[in-house]
Protein backbone atom coordinates (compact mmCIF):
# COMPACT_ATOMS: atom_id res chain seq x y z
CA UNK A 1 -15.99 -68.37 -13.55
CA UNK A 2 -13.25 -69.72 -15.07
CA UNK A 3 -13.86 -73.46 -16.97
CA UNK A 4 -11.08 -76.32 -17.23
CA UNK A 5 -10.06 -76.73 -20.75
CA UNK A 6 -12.40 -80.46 -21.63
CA UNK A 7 -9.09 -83.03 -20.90
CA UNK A 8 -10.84 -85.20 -24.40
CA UNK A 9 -9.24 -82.08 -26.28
CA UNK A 10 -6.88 -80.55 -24.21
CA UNK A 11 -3.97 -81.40 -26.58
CA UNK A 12 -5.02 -79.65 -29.59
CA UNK A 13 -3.76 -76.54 -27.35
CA UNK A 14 -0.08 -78.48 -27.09
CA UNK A 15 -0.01 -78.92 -31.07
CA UNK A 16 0.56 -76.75 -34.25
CA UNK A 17 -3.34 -75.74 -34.44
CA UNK A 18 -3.72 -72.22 -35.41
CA UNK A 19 -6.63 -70.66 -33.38
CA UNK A 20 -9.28 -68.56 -35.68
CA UNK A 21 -9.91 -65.47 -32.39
CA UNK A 22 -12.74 -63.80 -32.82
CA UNK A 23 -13.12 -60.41 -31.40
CA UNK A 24 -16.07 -57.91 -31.35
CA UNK A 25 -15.49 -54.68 -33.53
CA UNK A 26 -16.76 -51.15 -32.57
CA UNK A 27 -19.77 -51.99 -34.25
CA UNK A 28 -20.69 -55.31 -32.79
CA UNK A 29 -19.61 -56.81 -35.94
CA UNK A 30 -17.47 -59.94 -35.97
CA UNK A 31 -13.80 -60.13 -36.70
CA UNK A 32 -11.91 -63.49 -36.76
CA UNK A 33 -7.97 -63.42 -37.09
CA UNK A 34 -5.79 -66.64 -37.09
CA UNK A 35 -3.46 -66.46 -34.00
CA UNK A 36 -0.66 -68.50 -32.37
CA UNK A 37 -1.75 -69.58 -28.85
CA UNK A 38 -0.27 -71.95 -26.02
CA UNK A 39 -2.13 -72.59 -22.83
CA UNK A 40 -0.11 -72.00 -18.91
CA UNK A 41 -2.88 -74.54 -16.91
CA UNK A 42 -4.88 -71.96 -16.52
CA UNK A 43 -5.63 -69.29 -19.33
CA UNK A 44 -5.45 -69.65 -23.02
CA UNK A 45 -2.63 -67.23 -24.13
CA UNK A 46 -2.11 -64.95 -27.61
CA UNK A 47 0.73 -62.53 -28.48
CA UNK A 48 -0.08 -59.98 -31.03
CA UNK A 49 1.53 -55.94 -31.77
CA UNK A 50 -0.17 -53.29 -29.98
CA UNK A 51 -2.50 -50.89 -31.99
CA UNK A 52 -3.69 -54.03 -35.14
CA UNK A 53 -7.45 -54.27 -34.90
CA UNK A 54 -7.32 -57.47 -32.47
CA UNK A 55 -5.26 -55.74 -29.91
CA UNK A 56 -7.89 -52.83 -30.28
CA UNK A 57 -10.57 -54.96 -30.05
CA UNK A 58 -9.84 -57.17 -27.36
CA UNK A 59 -8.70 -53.85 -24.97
CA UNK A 60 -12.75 -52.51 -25.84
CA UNK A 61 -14.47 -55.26 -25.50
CA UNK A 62 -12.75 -58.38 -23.79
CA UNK A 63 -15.55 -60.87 -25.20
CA UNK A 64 -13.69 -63.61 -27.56
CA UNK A 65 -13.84 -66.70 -29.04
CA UNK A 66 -11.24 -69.14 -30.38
CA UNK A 67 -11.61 -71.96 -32.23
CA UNK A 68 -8.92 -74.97 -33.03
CA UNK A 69 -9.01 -77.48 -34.86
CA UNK A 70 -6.64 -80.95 -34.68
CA UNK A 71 -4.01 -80.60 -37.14
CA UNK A 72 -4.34 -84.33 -38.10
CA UNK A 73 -8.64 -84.68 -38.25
CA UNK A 74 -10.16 -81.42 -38.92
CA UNK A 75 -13.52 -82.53 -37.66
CA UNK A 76 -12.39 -82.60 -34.45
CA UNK A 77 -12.29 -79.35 -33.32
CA UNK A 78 -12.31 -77.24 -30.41
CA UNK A 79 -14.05 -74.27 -29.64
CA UNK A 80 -13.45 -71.97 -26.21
CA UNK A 81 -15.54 -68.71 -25.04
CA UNK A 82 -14.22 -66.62 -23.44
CA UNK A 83 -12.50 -63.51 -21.56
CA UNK A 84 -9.46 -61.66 -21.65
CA UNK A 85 -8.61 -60.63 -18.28
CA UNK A 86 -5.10 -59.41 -18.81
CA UNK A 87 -3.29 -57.48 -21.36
CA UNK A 88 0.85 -57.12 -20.66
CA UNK A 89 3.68 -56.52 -22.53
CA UNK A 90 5.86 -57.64 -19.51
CA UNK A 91 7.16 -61.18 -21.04
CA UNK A 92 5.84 -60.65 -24.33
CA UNK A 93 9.28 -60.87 -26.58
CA UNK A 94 10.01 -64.09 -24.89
CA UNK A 95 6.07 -65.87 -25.56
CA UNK A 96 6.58 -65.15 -28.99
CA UNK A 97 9.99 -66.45 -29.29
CA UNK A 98 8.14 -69.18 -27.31
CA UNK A 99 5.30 -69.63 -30.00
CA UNK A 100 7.81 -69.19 -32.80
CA UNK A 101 9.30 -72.14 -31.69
CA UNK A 102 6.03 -74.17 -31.40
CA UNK A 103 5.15 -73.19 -34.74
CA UNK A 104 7.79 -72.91 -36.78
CA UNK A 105 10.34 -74.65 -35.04
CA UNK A 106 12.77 -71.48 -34.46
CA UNK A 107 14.10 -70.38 -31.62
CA UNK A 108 13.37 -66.62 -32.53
CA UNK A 109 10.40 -65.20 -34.33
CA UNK A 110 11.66 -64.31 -37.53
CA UNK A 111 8.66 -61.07 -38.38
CA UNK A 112 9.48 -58.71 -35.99
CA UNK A 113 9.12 -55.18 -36.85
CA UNK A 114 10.99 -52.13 -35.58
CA UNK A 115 9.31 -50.33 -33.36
CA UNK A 116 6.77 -53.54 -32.44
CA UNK A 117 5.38 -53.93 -28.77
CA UNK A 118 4.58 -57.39 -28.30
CA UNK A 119 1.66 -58.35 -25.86
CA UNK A 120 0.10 -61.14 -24.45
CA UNK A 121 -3.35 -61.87 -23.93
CA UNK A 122 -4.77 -64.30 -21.28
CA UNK A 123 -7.85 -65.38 -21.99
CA UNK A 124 -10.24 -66.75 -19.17
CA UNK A 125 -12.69 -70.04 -21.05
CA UNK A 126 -15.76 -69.79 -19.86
CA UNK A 127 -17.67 -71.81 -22.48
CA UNK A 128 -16.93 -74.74 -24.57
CA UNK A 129 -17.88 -76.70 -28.09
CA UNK A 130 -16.06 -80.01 -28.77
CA UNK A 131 -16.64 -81.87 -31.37
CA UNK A 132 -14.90 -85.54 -32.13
């Protein structure tokens, strides 16, 4: 079942905090790439290419973790378990715009490649570590 975000640290989600998403590899091993991420209310959300090793990942084994911490006191952190329980390219060009603009301050993200799908991933928390 899905867990409100803790309101103490909901607005390191709203701020320039790069999220460290761990994903399980084929082997159980863990992998851990910084991402982008925003939050709609409800789900914790990611955009990322189809076929890198995240997207792979996360379509195998939906299990993840992300962990933020507050741009201005890095011991103040938070950390979310959780699920991704959708994958969809349908809105994906615009997020990313979206998240360009959150993080960069652009109102178009400036690395696309040819040929790129863009997807989203909503992730579900289910768990939570707060610290500060």
């Amino acid at each position: 079942m899905t867990q409100p975000i803790p309101e103490s640290h909901r607005d390191i989600l709203d701020r320039k905090a790069l999220a460290h998403l761990a994903t399980l590899m084929p082997d159980g091993r863990p992998q851990s790439t910084p991402v982008w991420c925003d939050f709609d209310g409800t789900h914790v959300r990611i955009n990322s290419a189809k076929g890198r090793r995240k997207d792979r990942n996360m379509r195998r084994d939906p299990r993840v973790s992300l962990s933020l911490c507050d741009p201005d006191n890095p011991f103040r952190y938070l950390e979310i378990r959780g699920e991704v329980v959708e994958i969809t390219e349908d809105g994906a060009d615009e997020h990313i715009d979206q998240l360009a603009h959150k993080y960069l301050g652009v109102d178009t993200y400036p690395n696309r490649r040819a040929g790129e799908v863009r997807v989203i991933y909503k992730i579900a928390p289910l768990g939570f570590t707060k610290m500060g």
